[in-house]
PDB file of N, CA and C in Angstrom:
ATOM      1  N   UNK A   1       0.834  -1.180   0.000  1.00  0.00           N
ATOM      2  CA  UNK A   1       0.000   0.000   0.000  1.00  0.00           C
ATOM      3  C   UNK A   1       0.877   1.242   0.000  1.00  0.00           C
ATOM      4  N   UNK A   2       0.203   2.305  -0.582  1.00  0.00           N
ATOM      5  CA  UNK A   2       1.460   3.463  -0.927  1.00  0.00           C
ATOM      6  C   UNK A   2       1.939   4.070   0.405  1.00  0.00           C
ATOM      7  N   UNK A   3       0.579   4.421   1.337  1.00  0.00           N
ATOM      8  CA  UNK A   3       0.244   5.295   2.649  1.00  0.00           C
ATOM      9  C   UNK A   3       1.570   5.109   3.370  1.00  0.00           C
ATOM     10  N   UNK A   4       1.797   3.484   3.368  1.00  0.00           N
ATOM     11  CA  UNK A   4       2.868   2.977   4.096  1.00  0.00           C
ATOM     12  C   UNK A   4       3.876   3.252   4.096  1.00  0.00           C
ATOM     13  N   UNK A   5       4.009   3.275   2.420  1.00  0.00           N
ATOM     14  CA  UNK A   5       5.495   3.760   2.119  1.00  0.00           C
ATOM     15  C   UNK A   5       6.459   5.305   2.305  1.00  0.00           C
ATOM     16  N   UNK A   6       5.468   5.813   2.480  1.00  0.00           N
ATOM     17  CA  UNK A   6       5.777   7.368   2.675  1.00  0.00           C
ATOM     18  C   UNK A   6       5.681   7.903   4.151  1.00  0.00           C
ATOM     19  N   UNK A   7       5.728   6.717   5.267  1.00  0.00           N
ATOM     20  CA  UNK A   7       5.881   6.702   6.489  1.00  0.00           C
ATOM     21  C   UNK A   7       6.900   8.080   6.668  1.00  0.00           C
ATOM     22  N   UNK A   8       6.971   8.752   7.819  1.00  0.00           N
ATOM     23  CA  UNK A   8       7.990   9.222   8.497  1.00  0.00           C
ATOM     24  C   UNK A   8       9.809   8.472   8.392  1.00  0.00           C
ATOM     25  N   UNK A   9      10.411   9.413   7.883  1.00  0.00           N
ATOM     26  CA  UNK A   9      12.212   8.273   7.778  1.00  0.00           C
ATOM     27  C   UNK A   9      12.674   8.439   6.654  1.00  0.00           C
ATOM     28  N   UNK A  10      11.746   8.365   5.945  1.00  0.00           N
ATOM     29  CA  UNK A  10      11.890   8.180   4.363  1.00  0.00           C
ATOM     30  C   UNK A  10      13.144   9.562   4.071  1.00  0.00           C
ATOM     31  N   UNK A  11      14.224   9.364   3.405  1.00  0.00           N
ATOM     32  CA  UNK A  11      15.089  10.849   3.423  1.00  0.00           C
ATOM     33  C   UNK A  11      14.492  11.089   1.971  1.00  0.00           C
ATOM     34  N   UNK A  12      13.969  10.954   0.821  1.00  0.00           N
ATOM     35  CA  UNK A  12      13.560  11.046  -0.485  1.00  0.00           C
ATOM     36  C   UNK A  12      12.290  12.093  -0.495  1.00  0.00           C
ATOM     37  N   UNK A  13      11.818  12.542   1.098  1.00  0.00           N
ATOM     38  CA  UNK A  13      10.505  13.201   0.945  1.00  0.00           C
ATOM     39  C   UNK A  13      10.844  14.470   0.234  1.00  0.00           C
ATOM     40  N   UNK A  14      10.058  15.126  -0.832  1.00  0.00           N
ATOM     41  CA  UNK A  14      10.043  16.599  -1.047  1.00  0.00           C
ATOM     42  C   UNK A  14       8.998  17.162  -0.278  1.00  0.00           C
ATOM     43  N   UNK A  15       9.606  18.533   0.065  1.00  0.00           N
ATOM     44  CA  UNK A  15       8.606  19.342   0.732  1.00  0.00           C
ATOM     45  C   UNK A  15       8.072  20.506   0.302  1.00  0.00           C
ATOM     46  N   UNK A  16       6.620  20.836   0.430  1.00  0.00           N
ATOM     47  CA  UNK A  16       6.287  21.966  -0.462  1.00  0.00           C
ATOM     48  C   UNK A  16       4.899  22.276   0.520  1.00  0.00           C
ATOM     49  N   UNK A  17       4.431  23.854  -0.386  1.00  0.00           N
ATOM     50  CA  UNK A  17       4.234  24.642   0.486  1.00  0.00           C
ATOM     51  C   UNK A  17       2.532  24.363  -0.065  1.00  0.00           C
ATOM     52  N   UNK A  18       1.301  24.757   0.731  1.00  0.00           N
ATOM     53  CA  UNK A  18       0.005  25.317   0.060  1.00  0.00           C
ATOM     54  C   UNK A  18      -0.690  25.834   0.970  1.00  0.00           C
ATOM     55  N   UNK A  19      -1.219  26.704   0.191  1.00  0.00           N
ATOM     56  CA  UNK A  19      -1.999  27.955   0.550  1.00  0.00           C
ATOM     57  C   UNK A  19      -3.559  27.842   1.387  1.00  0.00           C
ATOM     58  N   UNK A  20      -3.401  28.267   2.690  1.00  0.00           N
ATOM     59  CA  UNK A  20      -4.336  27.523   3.192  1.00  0.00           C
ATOM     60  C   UNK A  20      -5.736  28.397   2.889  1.00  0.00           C
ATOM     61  N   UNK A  21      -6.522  27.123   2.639  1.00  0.00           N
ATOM     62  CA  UNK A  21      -7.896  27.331   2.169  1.00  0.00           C
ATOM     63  C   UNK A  21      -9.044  26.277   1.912  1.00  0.00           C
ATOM     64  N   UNK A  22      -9.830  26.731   2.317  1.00  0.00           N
ATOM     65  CA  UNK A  22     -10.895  25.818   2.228  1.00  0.00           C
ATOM     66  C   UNK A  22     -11.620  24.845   1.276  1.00  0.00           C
ATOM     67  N   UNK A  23     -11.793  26.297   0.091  1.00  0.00           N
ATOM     68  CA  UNK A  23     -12.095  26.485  -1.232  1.00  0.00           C
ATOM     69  C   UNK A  23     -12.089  25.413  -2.013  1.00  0.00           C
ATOM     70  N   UNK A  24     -10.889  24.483  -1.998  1.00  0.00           N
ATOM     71  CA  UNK A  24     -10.493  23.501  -3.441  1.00  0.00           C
ATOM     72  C   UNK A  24     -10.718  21.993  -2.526  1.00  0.00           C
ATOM     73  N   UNK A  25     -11.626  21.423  -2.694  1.00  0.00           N
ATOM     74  CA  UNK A  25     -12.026  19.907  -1.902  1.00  0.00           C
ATOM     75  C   UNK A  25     -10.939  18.879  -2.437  1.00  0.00           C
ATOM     76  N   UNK A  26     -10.826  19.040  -4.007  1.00  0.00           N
ATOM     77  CA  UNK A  26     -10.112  18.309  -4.858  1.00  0.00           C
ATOM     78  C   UNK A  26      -8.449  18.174  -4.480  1.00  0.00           C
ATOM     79  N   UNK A  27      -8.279  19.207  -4.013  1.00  0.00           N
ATOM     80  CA  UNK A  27      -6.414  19.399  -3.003  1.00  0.00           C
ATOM     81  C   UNK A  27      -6.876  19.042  -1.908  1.00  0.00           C
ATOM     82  N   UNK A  28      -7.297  19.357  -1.462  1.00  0.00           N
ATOM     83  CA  UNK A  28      -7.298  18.457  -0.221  1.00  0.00           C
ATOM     84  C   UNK A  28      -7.468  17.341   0.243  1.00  0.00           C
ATOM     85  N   UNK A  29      -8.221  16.477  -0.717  1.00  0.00           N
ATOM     86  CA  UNK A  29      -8.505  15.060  -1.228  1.00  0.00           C
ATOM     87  C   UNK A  29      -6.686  14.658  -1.434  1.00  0.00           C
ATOM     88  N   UNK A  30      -6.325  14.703  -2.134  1.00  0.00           N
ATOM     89  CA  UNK A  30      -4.763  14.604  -2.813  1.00  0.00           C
ATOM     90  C   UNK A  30      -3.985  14.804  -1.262  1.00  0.00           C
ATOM     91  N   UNK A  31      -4.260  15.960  -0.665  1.00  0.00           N
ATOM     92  CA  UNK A  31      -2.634  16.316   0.796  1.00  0.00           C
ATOM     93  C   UNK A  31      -3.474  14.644   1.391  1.00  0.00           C
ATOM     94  N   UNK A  32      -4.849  14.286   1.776  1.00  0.00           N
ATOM     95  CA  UNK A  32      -4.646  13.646   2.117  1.00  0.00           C
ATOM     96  C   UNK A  32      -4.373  11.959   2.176  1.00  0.00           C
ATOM     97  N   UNK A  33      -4.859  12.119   0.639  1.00  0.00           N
ATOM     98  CA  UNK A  33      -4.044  10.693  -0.141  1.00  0.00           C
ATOM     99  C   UNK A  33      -2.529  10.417  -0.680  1.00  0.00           C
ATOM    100  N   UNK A  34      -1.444  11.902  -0.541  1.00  0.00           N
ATOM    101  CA  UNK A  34      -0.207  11.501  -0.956  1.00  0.00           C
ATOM    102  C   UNK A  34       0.474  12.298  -0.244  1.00  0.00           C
ATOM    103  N   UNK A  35       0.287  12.882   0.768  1.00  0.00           N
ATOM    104  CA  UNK A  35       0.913  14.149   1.288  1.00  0.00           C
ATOM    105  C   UNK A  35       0.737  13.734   3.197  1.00  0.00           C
ATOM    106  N   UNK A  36       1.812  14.051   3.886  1.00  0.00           N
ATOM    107  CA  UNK A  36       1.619  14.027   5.289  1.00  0.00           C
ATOM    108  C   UNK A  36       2.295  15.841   5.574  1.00  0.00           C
ATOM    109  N   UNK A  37       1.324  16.346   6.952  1.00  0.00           N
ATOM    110  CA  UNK A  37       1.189  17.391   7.252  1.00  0.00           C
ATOM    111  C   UNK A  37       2.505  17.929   7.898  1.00  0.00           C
ATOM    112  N   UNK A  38       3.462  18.896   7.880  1.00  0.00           N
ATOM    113  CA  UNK A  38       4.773  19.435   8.333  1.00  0.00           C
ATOM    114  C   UNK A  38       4.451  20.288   9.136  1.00  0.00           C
ATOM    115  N   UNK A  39       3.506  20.949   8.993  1.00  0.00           N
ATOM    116  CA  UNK A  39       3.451  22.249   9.941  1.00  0.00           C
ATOM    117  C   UNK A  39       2.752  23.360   9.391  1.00  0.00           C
ATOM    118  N   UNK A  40       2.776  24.443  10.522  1.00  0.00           N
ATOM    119  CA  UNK A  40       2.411  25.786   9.148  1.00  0.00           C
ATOM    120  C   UNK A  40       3.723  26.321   9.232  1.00  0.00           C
ATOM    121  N   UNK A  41       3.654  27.377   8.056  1.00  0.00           N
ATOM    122  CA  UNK A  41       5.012  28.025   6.999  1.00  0.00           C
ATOM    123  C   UNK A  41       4.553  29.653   7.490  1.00  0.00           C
ATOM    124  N   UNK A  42       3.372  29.791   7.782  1.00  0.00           N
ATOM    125  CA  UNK A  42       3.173  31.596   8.078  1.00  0.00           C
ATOM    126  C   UNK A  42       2.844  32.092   6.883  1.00  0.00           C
ATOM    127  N   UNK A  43       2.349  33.308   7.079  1.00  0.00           N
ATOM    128  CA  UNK A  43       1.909  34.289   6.113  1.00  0.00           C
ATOM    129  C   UNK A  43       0.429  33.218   5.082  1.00  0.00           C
ATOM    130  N   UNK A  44       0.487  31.979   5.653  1.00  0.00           N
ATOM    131  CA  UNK A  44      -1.086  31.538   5.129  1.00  0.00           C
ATOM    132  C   UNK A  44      -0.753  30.369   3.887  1.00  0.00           C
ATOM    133  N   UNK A  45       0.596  29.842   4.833  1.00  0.00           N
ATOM    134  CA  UNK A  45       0.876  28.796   3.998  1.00  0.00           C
ATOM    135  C   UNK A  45       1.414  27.688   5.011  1.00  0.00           C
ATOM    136  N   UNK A  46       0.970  26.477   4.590  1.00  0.00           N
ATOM    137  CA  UNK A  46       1.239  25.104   5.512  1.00  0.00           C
ATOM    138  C   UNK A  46       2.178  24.773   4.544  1.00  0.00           C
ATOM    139  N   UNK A  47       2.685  23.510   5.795  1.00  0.00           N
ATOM    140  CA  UNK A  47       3.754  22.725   4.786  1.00  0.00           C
ATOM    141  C   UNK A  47       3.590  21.198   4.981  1.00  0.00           C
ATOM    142  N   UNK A  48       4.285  20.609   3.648  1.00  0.00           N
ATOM    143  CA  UNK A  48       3.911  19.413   3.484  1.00  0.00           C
ATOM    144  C   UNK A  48       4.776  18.507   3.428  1.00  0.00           C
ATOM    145  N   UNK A  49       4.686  17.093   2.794  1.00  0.00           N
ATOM    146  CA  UNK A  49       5.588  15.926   2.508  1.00  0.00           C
ATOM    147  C   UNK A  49       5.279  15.303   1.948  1.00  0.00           C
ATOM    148  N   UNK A  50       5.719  15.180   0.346  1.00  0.00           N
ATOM    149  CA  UNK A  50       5.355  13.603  -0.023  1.00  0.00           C
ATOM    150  C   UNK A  50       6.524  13.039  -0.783  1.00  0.00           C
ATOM    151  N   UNK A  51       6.033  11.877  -1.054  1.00  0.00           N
ATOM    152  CA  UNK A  51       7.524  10.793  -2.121  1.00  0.00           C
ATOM    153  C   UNK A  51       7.372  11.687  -3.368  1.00  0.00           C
ATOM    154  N   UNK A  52       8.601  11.733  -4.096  1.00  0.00           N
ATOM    155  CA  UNK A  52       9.161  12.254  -5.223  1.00  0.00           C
ATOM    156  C   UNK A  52       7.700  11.333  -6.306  1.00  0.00           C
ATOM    157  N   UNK A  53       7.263  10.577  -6.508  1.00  0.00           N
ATOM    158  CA  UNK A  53       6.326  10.103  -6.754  1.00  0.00           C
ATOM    159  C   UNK A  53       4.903  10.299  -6.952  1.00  0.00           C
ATOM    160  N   UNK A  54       4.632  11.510  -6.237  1.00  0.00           N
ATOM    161  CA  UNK A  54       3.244  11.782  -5.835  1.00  0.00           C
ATOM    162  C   UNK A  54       3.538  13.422  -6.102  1.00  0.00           C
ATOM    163  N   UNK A  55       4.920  14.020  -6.589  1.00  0.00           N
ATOM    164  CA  UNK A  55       4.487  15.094  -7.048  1.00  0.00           C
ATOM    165  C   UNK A  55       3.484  15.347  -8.302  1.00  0.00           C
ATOM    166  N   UNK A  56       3.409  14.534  -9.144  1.00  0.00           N
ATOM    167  CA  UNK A  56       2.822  14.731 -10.227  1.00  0.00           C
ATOM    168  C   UNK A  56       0.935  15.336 -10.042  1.00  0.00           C
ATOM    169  N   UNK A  57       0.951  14.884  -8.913  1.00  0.00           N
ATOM    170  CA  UNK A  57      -0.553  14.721  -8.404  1.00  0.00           C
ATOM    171  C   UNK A  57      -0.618  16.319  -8.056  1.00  0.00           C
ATOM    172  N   UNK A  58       0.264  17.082  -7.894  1.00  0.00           N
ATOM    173  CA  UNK A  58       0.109  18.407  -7.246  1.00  0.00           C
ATOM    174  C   UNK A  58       0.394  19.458  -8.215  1.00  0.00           C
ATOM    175  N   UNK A  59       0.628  18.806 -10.033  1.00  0.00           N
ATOM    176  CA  UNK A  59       1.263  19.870 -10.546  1.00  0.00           C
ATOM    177  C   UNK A  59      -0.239  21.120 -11.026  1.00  0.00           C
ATOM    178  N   UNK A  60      -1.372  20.452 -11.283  1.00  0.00           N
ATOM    179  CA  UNK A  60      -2.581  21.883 -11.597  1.00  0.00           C
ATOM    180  C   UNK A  60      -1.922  22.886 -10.324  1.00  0.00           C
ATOM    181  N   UNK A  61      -2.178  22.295  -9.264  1.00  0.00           N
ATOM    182  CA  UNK A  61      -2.462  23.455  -8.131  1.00  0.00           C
ATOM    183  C   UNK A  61      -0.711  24.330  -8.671  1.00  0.00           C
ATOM    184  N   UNK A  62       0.505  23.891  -8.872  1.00  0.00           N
ATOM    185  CA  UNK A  62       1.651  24.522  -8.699  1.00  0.00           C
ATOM    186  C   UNK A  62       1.174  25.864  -9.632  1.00  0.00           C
ATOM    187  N   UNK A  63       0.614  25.222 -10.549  1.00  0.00           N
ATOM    188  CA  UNK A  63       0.451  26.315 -11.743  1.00  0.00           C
ATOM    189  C   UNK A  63      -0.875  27.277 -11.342  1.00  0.00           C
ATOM    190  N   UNK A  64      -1.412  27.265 -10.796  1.00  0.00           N
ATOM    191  CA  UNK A  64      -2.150  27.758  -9.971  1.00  0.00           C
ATOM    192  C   UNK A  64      -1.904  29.087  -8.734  1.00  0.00           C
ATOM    193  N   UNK A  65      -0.657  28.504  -8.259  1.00  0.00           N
ATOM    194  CA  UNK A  65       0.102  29.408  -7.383  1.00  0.00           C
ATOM    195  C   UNK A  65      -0.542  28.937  -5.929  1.00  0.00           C
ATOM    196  N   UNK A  66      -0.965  27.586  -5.823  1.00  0.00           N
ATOM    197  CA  UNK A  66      -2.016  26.862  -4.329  1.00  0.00           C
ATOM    198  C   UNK A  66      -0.989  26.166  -3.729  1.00  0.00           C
ATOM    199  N   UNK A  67       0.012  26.018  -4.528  1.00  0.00           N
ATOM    200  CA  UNK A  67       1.652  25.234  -3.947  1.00  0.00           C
ATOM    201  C   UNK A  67       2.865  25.726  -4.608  1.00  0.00           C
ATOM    202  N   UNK A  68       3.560  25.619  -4.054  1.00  0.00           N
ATOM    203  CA  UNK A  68       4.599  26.251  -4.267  1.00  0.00           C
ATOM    204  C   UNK A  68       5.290  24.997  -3.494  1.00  0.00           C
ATOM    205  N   UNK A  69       6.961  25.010  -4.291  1.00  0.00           N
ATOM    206  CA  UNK A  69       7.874  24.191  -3.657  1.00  0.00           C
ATOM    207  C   UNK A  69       9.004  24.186  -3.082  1.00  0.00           C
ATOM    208  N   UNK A  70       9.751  23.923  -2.098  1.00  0.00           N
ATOM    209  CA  UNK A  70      10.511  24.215  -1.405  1.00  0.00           C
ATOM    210  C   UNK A  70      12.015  23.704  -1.189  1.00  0.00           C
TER     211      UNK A  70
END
């Protein structure tokens, strides 16, 4: 199962940023099927984690300006 694999340890995680909001159900569906939670970043941005793998899943929002990467 993927969930598993992207446990805490992993040194391969990328981390990136999104814009907190309510608004988009469809991202938030995604942080919580490929993404584990880092923290907040300030100024109205959280931060995230996922496998080099599961960026692809986040590229609408990048272009969007809803993530940004870090």
């Amino acid at each position: 199962m993927r969930l598993v694999a992207m446990g805490k340890g992993l040194g391969d995680m990328r981390t990136f940023y999104v814009r907190n909001s309510d608004d988009n159900q469809r991202l938030r569906i995604y942080l919580f099927l490929f993404a584990e939670y880092d923290g907040e970043a300030g100024d109205g941005w959280s931060r995230y984690r996922c496998a080099p793998e599961h960026e692809k899943a986040f590229e609408e929002y990048t272009r969007r300006q809803e993530v940004r990467w870090g």
